[in-house]
N, C-alpha and C. Protein backbone atom coordinates (compact mmCIF):
# COMPACT_ATOMS: atom_id res chain seq x y z
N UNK A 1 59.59 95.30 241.16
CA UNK A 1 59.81 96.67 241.56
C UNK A 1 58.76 97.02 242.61
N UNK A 2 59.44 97.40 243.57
CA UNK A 2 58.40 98.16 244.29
C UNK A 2 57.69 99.62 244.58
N UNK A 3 56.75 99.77 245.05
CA UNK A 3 55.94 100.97 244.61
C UNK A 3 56.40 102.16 245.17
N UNK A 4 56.90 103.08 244.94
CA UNK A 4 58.19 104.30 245.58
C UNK A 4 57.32 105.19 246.29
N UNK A 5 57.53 105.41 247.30
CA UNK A 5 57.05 106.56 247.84
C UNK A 5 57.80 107.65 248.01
N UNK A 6 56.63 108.67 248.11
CA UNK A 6 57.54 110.12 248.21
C UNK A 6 56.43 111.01 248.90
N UNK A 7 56.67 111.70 249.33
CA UNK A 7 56.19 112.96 250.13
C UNK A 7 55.29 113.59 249.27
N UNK A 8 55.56 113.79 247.82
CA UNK A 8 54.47 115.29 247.04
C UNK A 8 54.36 114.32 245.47
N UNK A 9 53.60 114.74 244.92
CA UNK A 9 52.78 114.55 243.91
C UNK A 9 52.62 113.42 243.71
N UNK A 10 52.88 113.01 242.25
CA UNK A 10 52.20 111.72 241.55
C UNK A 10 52.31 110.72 242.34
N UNK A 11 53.72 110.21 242.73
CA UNK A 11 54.46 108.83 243.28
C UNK A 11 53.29 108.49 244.36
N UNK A 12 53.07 109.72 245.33
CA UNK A 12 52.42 109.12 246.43
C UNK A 12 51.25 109.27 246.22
N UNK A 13 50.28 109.46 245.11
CA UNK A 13 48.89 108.91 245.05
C UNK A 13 49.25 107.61 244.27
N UNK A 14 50.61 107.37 243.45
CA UNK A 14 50.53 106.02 243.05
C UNK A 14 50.52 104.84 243.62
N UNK A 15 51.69 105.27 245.04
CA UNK A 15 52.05 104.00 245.37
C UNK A 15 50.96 104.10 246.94
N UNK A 16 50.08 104.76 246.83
CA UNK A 16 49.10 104.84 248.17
C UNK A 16 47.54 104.11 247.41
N UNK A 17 47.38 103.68 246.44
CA UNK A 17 46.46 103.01 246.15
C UNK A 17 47.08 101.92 244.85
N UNK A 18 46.27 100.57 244.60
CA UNK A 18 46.75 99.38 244.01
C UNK A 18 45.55 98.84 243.13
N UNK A 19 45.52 98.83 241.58
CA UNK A 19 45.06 97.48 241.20
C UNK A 19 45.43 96.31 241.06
N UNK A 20 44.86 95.32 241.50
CA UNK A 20 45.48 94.13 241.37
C UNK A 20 44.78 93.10 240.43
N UNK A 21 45.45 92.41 239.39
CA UNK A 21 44.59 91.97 238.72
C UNK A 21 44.97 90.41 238.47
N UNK A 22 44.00 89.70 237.89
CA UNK A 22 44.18 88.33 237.64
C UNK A 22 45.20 88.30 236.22
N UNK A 23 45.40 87.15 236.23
CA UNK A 23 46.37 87.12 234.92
C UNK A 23 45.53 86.20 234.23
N UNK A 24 45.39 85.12 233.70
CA UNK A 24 45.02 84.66 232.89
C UNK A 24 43.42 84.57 232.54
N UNK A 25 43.43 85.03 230.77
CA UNK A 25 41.87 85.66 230.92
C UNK A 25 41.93 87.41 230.92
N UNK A 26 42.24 87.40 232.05
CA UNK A 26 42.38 89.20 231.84
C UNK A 26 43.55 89.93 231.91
N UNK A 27 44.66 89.52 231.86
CA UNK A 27 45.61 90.17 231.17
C UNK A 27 46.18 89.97 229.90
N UNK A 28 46.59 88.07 230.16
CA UNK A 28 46.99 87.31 229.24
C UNK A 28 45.58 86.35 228.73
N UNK A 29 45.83 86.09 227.56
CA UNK A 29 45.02 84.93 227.09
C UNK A 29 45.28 84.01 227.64
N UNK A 30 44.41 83.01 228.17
CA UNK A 30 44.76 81.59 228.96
C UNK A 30 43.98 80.43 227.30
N UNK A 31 45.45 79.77 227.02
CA UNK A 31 45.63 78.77 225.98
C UNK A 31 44.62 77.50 226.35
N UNK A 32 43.81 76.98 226.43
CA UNK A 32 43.62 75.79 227.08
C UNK A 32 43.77 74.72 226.44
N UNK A 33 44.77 74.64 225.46
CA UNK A 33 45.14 73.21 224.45
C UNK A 33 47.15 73.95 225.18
N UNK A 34 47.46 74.97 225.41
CA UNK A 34 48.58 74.46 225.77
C UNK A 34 48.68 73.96 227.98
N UNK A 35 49.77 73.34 228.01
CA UNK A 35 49.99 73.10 229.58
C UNK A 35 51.51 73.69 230.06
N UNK A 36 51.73 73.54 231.18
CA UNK A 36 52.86 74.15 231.45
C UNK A 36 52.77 75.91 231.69
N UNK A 37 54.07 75.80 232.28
CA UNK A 37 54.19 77.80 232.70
C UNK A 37 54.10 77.74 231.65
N UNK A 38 53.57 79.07 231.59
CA UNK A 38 53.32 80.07 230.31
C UNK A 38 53.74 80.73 229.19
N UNK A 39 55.29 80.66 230.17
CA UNK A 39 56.77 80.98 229.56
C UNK A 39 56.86 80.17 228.51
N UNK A 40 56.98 78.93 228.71
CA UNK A 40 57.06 77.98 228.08
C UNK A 40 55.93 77.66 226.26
N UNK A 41 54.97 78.47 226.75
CA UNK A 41 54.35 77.82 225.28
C UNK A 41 54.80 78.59 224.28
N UNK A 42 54.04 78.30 223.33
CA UNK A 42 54.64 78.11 221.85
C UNK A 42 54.14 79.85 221.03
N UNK A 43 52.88 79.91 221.77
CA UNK A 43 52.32 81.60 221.47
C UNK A 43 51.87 81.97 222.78
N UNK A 44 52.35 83.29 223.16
CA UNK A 44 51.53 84.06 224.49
C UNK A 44 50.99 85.29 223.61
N UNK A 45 49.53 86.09 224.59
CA UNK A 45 49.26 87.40 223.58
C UNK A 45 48.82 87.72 224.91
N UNK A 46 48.43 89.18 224.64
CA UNK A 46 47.85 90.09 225.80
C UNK A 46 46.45 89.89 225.69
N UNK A 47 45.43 90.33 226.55
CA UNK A 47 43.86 90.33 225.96
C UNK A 47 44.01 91.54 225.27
N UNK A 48 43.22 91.54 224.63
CA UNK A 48 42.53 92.95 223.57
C UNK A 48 43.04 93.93 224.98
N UNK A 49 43.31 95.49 223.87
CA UNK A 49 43.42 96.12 224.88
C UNK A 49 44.59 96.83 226.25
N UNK A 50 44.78 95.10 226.82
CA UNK A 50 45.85 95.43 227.62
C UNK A 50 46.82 96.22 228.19
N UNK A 51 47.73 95.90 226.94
CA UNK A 51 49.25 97.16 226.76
C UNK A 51 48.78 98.82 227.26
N UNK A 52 47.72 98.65 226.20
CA UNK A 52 47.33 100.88 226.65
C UNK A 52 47.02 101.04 227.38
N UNK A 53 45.78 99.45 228.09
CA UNK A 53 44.98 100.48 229.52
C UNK A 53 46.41 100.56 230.49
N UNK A 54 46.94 98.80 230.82
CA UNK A 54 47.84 99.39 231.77
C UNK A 54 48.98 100.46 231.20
N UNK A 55 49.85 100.95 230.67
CA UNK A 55 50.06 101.65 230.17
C UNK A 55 49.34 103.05 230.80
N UNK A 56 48.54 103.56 230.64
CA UNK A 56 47.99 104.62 231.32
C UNK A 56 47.92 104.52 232.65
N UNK A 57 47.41 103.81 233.18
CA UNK A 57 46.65 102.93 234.57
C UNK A 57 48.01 103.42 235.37
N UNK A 58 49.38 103.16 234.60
CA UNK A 58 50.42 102.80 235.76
C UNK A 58 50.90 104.14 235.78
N UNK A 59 50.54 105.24 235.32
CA UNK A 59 50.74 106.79 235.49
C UNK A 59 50.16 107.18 237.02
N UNK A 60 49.11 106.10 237.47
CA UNK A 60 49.05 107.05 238.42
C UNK A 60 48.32 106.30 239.70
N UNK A 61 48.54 104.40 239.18
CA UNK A 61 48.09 103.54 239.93
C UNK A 61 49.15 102.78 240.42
N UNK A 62 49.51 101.86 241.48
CA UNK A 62 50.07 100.97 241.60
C UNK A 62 49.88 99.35 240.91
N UNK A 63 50.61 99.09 239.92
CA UNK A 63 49.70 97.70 239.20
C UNK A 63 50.31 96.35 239.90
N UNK A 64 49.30 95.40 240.24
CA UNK A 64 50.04 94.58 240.58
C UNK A 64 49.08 93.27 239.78
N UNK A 65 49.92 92.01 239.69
CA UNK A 65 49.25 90.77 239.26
C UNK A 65 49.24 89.61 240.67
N UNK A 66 47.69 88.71 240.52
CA UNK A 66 47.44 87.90 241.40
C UNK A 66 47.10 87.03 241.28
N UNK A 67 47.54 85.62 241.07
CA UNK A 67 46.90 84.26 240.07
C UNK A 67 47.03 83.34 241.01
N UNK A 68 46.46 82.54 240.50
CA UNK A 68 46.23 80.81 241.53
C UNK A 68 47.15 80.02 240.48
N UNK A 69 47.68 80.66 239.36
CA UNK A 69 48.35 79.47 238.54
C UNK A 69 49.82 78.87 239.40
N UNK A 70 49.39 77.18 239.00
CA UNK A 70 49.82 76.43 239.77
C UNK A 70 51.39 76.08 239.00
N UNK A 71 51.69 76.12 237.57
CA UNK A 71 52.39 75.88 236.41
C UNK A 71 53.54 76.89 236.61
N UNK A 72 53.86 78.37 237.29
CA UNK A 72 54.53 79.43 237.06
C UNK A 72 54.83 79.69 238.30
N UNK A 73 56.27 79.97 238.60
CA UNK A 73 56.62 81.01 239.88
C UNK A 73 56.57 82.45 238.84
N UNK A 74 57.08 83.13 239.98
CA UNK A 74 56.77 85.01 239.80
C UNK A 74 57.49 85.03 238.64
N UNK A 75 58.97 84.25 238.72
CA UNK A 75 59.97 84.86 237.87
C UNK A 75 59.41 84.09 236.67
N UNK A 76 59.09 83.17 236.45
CA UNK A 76 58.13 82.98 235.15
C UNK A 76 56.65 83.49 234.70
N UNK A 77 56.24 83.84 235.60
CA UNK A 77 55.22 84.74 235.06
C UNK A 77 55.54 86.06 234.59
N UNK A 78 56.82 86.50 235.16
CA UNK A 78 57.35 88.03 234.90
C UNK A 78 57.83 87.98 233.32
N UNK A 79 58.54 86.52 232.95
CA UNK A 79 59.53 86.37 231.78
C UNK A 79 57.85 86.00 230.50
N UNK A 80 56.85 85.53 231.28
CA UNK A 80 55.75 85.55 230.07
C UNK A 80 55.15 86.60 229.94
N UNK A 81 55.04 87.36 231.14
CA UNK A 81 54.48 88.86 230.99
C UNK A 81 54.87 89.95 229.93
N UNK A 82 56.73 89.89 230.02
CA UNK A 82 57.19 90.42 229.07
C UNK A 82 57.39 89.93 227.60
N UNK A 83 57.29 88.80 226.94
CA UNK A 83 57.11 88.21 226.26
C UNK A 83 55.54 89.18 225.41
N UNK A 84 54.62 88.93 226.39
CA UNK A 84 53.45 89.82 225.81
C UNK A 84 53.74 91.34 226.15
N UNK A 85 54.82 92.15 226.22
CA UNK A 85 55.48 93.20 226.35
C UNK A 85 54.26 93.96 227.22
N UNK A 86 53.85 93.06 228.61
CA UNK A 86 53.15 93.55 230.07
C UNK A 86 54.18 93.98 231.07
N UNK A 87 55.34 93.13 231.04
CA UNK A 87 55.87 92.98 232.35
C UNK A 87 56.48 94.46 232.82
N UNK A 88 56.38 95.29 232.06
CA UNK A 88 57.16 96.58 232.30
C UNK A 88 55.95 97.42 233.29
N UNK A 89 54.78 97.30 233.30
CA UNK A 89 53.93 98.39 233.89
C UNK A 89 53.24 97.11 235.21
N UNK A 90 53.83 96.30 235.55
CA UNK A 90 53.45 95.74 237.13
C UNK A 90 54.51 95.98 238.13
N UNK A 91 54.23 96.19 239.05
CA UNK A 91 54.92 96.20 240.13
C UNK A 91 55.26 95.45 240.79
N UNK A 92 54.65 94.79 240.92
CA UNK A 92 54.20 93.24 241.72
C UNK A 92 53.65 92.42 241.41
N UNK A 93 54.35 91.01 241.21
CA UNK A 93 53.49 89.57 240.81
C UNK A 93 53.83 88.81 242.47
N UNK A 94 51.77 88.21 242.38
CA UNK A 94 51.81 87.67 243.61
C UNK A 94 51.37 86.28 242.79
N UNK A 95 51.88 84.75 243.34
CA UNK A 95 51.09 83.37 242.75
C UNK A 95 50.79 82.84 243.61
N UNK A 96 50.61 82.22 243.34
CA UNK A 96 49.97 80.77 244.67
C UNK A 96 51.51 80.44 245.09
N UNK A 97 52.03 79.88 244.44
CA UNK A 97 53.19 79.04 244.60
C UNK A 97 54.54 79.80 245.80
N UNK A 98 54.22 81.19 245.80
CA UNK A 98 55.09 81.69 247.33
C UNK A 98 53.92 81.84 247.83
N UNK A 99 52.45 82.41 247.72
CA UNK A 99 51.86 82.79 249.10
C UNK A 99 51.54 81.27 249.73
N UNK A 100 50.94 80.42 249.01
CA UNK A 100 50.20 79.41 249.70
C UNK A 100 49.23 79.32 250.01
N UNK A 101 48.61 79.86 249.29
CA UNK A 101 46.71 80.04 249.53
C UNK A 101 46.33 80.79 248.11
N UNK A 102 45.82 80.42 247.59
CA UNK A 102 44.59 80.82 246.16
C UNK A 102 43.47 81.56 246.36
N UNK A 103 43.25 82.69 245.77
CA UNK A 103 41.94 83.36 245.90
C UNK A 103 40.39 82.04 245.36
N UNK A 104 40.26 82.53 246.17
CA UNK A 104 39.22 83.18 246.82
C UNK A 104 39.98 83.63 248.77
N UNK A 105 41.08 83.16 249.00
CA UNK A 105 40.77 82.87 250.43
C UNK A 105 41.21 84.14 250.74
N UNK A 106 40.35 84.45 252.28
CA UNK A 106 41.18 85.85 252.88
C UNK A 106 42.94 85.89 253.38
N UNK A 107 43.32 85.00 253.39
CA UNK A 107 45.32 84.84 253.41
C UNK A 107 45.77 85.10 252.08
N UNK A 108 44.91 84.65 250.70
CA UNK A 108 45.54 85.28 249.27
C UNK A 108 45.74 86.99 249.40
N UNK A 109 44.52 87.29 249.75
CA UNK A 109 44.41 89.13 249.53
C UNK A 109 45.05 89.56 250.96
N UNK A 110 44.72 88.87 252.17
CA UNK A 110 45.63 89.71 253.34
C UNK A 110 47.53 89.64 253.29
N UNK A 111 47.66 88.73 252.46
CA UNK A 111 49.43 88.61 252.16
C UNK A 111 49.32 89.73 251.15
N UNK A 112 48.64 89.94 250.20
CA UNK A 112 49.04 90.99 248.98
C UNK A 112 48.37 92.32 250.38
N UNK A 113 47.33 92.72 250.87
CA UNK A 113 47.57 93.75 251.14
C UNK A 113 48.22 93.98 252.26
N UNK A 114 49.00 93.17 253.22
CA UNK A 114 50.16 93.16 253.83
C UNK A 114 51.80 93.45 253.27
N UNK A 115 51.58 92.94 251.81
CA UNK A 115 53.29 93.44 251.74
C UNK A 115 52.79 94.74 250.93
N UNK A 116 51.96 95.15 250.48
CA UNK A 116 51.96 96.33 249.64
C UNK A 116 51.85 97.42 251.02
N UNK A 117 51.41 97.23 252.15
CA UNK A 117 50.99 97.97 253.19
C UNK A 117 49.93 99.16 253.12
N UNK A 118 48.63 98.46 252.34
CA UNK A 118 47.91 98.88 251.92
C UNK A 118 46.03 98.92 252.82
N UNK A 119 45.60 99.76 253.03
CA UNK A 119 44.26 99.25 253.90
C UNK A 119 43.63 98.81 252.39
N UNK A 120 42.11 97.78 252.76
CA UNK A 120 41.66 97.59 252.15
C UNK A 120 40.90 98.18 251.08
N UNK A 121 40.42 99.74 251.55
CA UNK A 121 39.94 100.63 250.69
C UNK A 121 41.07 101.21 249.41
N UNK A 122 41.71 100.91 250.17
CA UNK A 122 43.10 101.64 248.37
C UNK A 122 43.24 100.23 247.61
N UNK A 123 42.85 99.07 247.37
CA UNK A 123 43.04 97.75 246.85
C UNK A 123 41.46 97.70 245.98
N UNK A 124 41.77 97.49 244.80
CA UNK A 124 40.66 96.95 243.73
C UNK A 124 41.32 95.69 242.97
N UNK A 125 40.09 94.47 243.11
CA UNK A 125 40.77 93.35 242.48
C UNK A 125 39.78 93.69 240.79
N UNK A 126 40.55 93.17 239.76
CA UNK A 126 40.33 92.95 238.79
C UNK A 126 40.45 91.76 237.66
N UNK A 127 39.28 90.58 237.78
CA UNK A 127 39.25 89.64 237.42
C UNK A 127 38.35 88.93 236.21
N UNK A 128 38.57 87.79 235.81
CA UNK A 128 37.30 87.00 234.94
C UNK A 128 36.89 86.23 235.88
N UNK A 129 36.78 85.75 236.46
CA UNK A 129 36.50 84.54 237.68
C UNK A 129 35.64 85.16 238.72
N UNK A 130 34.07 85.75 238.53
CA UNK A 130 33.51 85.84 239.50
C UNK A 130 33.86 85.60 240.70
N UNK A 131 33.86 84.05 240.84
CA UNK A 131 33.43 83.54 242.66
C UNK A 131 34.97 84.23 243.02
N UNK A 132 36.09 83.17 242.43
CA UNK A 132 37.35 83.40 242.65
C UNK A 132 37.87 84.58 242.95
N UNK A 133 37.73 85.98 242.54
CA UNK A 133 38.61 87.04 241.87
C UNK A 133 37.40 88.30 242.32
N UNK A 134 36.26 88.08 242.03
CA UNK A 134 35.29 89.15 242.25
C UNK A 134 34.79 88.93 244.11
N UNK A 135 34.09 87.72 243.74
CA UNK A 135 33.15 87.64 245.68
C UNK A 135 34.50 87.09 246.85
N UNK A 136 35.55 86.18 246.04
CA UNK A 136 36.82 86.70 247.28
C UNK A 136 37.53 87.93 247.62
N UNK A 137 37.49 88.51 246.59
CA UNK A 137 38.24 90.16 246.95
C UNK A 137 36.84 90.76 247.93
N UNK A 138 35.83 90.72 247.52
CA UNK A 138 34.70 91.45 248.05
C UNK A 138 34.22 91.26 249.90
N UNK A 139 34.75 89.40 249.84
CA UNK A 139 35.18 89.08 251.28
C UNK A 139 35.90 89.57 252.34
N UNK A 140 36.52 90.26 251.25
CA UNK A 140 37.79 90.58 252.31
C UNK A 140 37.83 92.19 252.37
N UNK A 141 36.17 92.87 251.92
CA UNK A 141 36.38 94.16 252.03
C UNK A 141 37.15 95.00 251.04
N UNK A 142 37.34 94.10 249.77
CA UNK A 142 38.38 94.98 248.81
C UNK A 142 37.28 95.06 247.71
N UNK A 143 37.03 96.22 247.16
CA UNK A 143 36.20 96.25 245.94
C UNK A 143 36.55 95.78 244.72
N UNK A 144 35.88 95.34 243.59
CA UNK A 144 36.38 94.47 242.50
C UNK A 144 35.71 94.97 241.38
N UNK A 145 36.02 94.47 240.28
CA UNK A 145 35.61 94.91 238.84
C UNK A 145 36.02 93.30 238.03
N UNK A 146 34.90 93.18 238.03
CA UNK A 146 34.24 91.99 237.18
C UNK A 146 34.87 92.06 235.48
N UNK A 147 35.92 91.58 234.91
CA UNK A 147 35.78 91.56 233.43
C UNK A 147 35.20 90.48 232.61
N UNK A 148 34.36 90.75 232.23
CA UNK A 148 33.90 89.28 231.84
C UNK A 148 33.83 89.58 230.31
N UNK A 149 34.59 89.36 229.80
CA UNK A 149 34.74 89.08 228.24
C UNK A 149 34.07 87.95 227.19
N UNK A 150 33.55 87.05 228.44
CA UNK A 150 32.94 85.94 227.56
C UNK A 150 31.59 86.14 227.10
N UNK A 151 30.61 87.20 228.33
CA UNK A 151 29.11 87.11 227.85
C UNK A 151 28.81 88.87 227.94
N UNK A 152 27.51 89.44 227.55
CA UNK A 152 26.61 90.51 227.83
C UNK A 152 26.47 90.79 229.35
N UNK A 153 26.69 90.07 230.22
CA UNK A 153 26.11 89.46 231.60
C UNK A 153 26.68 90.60 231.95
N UNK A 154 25.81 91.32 233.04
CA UNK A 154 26.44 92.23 234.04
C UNK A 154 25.81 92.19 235.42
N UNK A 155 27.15 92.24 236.19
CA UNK A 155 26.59 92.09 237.44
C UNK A 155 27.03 93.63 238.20
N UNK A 156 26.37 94.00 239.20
CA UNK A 156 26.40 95.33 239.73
C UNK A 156 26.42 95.60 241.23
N UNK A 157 26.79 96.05 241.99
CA UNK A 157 26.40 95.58 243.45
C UNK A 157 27.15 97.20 244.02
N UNK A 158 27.25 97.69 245.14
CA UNK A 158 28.34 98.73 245.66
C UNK A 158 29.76 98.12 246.19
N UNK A 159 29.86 97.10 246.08
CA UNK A 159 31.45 96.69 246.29
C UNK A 159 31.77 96.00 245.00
N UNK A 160 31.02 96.07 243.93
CA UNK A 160 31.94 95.29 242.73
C UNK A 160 30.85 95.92 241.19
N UNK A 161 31.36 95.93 240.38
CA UNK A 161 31.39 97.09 238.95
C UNK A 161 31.66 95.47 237.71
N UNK A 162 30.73 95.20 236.55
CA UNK A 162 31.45 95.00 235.67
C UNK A 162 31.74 95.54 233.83
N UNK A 163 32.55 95.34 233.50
CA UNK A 163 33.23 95.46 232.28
C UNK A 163 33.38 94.48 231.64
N UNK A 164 33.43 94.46 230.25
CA UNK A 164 33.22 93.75 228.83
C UNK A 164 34.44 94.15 228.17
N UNK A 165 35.35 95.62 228.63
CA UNK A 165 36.06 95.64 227.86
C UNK A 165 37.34 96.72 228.94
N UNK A 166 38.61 96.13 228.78
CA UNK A 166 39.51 96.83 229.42
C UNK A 166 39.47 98.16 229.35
N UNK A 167 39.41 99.09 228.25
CA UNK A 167 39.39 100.22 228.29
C UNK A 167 38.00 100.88 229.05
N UNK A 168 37.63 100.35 229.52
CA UNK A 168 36.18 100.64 230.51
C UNK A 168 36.46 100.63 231.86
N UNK A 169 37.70 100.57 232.05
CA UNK A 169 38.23 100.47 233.64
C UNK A 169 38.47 101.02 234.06
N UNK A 170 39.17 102.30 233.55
CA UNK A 170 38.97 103.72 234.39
C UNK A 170 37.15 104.17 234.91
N UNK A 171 36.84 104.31 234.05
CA UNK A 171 35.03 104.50 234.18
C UNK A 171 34.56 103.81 235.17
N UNK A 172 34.77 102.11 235.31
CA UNK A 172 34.44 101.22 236.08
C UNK A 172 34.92 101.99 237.71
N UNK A 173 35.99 102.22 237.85
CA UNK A 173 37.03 102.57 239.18
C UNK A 173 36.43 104.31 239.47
N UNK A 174 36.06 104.94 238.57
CA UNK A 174 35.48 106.73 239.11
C UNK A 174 34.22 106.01 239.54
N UNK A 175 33.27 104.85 239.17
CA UNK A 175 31.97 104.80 239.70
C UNK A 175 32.14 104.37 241.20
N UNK A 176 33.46 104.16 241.53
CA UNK A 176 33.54 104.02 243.19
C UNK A 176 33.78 105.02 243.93
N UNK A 177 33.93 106.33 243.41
CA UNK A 177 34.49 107.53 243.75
C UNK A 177 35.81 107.42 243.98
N UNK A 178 36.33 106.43 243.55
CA UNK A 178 38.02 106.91 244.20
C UNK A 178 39.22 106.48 243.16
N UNK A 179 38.93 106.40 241.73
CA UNK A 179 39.42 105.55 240.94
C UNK A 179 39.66 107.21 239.46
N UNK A 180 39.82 108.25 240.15
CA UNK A 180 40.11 109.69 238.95
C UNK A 180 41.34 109.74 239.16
N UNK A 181 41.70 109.43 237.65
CA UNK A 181 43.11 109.14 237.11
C UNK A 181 43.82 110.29 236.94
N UNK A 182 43.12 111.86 236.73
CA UNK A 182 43.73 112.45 237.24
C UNK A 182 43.83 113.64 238.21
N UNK A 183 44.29 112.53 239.17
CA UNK A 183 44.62 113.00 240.90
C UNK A 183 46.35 112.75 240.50
């Protein structure tokens, strides 16, 4: 689905700014005893969390997903998304496998903020993958939010914010000034 525009209220602060987030790790749990699309395994779950933030998030954000997974086209990441009952609040799944380039690189994020038709200031990436997901979005002028679920570790900078826990992501996104959910 794509992000609707309209002339007056909600729609067009929604579809005039975008989170974009990693999928495995921080949306979905990434299995590492199973292989294959995702679709395919035997249990999928959401991370802690998930369902409500986006769920709220998509009241008044544009959501989109952005992965390097090599195992899934869109339409299987969409059919595992919903499986973990995600796929209803994204707008957009971007993979490696149509763009042709993997984040970190500036062609991953200039294809996503080319078809969303988005400048770089309305784009926040949201990842577990530091180098990957945090300092490539940050390359390319797009601000990021670090989730790092595995340690205490926080890193801080004016183009990137982190979080320990999804529901901290609104908070994370007002400390950039431009991330008040309700606008």
């Amino acid at each position: 689905m794509a992000p609707r525009l309209a002339v007056h209220g909600e729609e067009l602060v929604r579809s005039s700014r975008c989170i974009l987030f990693d999928w495995g790790d921080t949306l979905m749990r990434d299995f590492p005893e199973f292989s294959g699309p995702m679709i395919g395994w035997p249990r999928v779950e959401p991370v802690e969390h998930a369902p409500d933030v986006l769920a709220d998030l998509h009241k008044t954000w544009t959501l989109a997903l952005g992965t390097n997974a090599v195992d899934s086209n869109e339409e299987e990441i969409r059919a595992a998304l919903a499986r973990a009952e995600l796929n209803r609040f994204l707008d957009r799944v971007y993979c490696f496998r149509k763009i042709g380039y993997k984040k970190p690189s500036a062609e991953f994020f200039g294809y996503i903020l080319n078809d969303l038709g988005l400048d770089r200031s309305s784009l926040f990436m949201v990842g577990d993958d530091f180098d990957s997901d945090v300092i490539g979005a940050i390359r390319c002028g797009i601000r990021a939010v670090w989730y790092n679920g595995q340690s205490t570790e926080v890193r801080k900078a004016e183009m990137y914010q982190t979080i320990h826990d999804l529901r901290s992501l609104p908070e994370a996104l007002n400390a950039f000034g431009r991330g008040k959910l309700s606008q």
